[in-house]
Protein backbone atom coordinates (compact mmCIF):
# COMPACT_ATOMS: atom_id res chain seq x y z
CA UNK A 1 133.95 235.39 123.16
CA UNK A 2 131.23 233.53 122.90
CA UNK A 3 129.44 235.37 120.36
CA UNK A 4 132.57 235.66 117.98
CA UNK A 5 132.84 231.83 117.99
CA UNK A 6 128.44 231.71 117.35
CA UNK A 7 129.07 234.30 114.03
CA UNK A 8 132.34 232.01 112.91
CA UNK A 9 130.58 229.13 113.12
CA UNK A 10 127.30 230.31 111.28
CA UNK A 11 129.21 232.26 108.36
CA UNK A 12 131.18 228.71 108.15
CA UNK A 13 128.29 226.94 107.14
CA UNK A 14 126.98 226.60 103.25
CA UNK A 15 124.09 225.67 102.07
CA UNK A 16 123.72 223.53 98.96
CA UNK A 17 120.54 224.11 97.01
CA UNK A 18 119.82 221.88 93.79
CA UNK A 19 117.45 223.46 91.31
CA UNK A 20 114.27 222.69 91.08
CA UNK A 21 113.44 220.16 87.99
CA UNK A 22 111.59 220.89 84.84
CA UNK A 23 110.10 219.31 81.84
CA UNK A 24 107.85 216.48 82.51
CA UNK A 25 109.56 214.38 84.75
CA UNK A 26 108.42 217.03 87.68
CA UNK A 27 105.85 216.26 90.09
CA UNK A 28 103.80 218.80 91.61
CA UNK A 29 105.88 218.63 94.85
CA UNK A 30 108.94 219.50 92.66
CA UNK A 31 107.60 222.73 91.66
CA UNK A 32 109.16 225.80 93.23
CA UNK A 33 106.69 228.04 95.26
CA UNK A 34 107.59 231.34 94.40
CA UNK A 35 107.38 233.70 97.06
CA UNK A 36 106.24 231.95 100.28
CA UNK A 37 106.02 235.42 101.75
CA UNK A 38 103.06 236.65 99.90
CA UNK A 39 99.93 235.66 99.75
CA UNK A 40 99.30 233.50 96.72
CA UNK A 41 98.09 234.67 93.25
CA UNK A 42 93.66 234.58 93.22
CA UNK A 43 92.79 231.32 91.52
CA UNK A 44 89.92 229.85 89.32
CA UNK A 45 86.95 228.88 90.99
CA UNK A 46 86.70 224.88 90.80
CA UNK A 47 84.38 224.24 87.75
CA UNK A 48 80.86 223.43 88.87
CA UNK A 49 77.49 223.28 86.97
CA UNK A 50 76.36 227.06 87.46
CA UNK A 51 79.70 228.42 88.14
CA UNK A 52 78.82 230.22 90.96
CA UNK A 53 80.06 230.76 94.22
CA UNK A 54 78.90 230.07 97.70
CA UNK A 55 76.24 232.38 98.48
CA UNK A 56 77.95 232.13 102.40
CA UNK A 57 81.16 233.91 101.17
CA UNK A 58 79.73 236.34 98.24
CA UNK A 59 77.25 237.90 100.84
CA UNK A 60 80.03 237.99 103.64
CA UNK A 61 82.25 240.01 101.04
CA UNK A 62 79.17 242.18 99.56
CA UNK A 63 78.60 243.04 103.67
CA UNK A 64 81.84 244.16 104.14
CA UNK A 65 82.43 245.69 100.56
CA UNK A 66 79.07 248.13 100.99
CA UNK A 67 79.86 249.46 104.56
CA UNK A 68 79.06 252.65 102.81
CA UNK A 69 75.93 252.69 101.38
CA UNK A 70 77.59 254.52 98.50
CA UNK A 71 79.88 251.20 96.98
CA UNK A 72 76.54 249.51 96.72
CA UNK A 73 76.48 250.23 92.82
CA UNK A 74 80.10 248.96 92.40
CA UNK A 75 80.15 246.30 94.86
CA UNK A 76 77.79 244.57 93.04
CA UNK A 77 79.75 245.74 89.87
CA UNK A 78 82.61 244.45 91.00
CA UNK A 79 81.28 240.91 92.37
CA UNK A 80 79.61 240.16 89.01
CA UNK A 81 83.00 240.71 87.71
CA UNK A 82 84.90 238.52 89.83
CA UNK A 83 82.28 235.37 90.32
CA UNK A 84 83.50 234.05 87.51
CA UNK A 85 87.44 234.34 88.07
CA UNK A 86 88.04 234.22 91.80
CA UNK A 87 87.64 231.51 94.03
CA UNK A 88 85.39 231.35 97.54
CA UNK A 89 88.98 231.28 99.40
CA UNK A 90 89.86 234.51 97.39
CA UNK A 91 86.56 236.24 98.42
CA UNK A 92 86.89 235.43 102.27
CA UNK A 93 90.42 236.91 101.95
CA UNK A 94 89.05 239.82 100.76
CA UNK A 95 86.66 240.31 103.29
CA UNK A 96 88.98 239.62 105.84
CA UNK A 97 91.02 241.97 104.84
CA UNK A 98 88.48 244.93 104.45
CA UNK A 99 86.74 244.28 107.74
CA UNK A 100 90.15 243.58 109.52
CA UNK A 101 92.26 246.14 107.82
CA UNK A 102 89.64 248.51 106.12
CA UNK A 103 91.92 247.96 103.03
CA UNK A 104 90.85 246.61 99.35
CA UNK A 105 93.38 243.99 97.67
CA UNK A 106 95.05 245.42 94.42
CA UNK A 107 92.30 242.81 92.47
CA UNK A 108 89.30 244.29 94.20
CA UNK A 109 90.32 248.07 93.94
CA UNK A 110 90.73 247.48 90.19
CA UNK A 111 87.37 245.87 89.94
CA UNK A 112 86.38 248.95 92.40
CA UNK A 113 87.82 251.21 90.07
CA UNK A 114 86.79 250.02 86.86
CA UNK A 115 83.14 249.66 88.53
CA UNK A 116 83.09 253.34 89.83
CA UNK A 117 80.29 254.65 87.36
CA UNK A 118 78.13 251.54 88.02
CA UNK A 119 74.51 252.35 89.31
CA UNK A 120 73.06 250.34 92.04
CA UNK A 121 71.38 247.22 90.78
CA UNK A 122 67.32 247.46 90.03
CA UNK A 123 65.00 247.01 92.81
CA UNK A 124 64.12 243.34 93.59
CA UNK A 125 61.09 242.31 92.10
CA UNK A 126 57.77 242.61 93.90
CA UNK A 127 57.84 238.46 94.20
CA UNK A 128 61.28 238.39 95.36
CA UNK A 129 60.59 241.18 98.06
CA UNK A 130 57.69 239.25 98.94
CA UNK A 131 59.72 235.95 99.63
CA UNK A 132 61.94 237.93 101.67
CA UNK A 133 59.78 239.36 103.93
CA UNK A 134 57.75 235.91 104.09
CA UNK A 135 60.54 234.87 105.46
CA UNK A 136 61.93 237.76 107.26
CA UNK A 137 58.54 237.71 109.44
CA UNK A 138 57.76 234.27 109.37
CA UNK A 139 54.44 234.77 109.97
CA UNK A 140 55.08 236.92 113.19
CA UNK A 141 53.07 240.61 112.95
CA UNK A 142 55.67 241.57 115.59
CA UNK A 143 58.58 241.48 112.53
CA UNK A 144 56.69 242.75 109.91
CA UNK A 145 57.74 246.24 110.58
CA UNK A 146 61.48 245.03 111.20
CA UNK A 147 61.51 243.12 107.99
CA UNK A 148 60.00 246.08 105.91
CA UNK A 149 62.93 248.25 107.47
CA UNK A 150 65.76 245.19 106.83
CA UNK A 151 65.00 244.79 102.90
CA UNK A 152 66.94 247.87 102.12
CA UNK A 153 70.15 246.67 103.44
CA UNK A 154 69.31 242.90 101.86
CA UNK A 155 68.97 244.54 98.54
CA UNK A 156 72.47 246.38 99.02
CA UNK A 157 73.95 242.73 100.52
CA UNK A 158 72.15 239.85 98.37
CA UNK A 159 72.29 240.04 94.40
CA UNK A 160 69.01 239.24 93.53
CA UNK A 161 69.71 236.40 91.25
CA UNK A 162 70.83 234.72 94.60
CA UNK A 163 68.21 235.09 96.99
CA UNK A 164 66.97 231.78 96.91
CA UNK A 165 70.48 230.76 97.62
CA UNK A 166 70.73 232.88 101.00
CA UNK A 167 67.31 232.61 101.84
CA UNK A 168 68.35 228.79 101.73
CA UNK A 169 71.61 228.67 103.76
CA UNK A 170 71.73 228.21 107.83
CA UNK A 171 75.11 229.33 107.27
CA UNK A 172 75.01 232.79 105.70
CA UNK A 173 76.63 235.81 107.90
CA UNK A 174 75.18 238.62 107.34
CA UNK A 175 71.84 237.11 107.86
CA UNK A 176 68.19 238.38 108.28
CA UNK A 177 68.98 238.86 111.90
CA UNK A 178 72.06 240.98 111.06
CA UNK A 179 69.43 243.42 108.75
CA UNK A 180 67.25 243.66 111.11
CA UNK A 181 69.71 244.66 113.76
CA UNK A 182 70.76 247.25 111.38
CA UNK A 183 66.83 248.88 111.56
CA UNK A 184 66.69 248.04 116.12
């Protein structure tokens, strides 16, 4: 009984909905969301005077994007192509949801896709490999053979044109430790 008075009572309710406004009188709190169930649509990075990314979220989404030391051509392929149109919440989403999930959004696949052919970038210079294992080793003879072993798998990770960036950051994940636990 009490159930047949709980679905009267419910299907005797209505809900009035006014539209949402439009023209120029609307304020940004008046505009409908869409979907909420989804997640929302990648946006444009906030503009900035070198337009690039964090390195802290590109190399977290390059780790997770060359697993396979196969993507490493069109990972990179692929990041080049979306620095410039994706946002640093966009590229931890991604990575979230290839670690988490092993699954690429529809975005990065196409990137993926489109990026299939790409060969792995050049070789970092001899300089560049020479700041990284400066700072791999940090002096220590103990590393030096560790470091050596961990600048394949920064070279597959770090685009060279941001090295300076990572080698920089207290905050990057992967970081030189991560390599070199990769060669232990």
């Amino acid at each position: 009984m009490l159930v047949l008075l709980g679905v009267a009572a419910c299907s005797a309710t209505v809900v009035e909905v006014e539209p949402a406004p439009t023209g120029a009188g609307a304020t940004p709190t008046d505009v409908p969301l869409g979907n909420p169930g989804t997640l929302a649509s990648p946006t444009q990075p906030a503009e900035s005077g070198s337009g690039l990314l964090a390195i802290e979220p590109l190399t977290a989404f390059m780790d997770a994007c060359v697993a396979d030391a196969g993507l490493v051509g069109p990972c990179h392929c692929a990041a080049s192509r979306m620095e410039g149109s994706l946002s640093e919440i966009d590229l931890v989403v991604f990575e979230d949801r290839m670690t988490g999930a092993l699954e690429f959004s529809p975005d990065l696949a196409s990137a993926l896709v489109d990026c299939r052919d790409a060969p792995p970038p050049p070789a970092w210079s001899q300089a560049r490999q020479q700041l990284y294992l400066d700072e791999c080793s940090a002096g220590a003879d103990r590393l030096k053979i560790l470091c050596a072993c961990s600048l394949a798998r920064a070279q597959d990770v770090v685009p060279a044109h941001r090295l300076g960036d990572f080698l920089a950051s207290t905050e990057v994940q992967p970081d030189i430790v991560d390599f070199i636990n990769e060669c232990v």
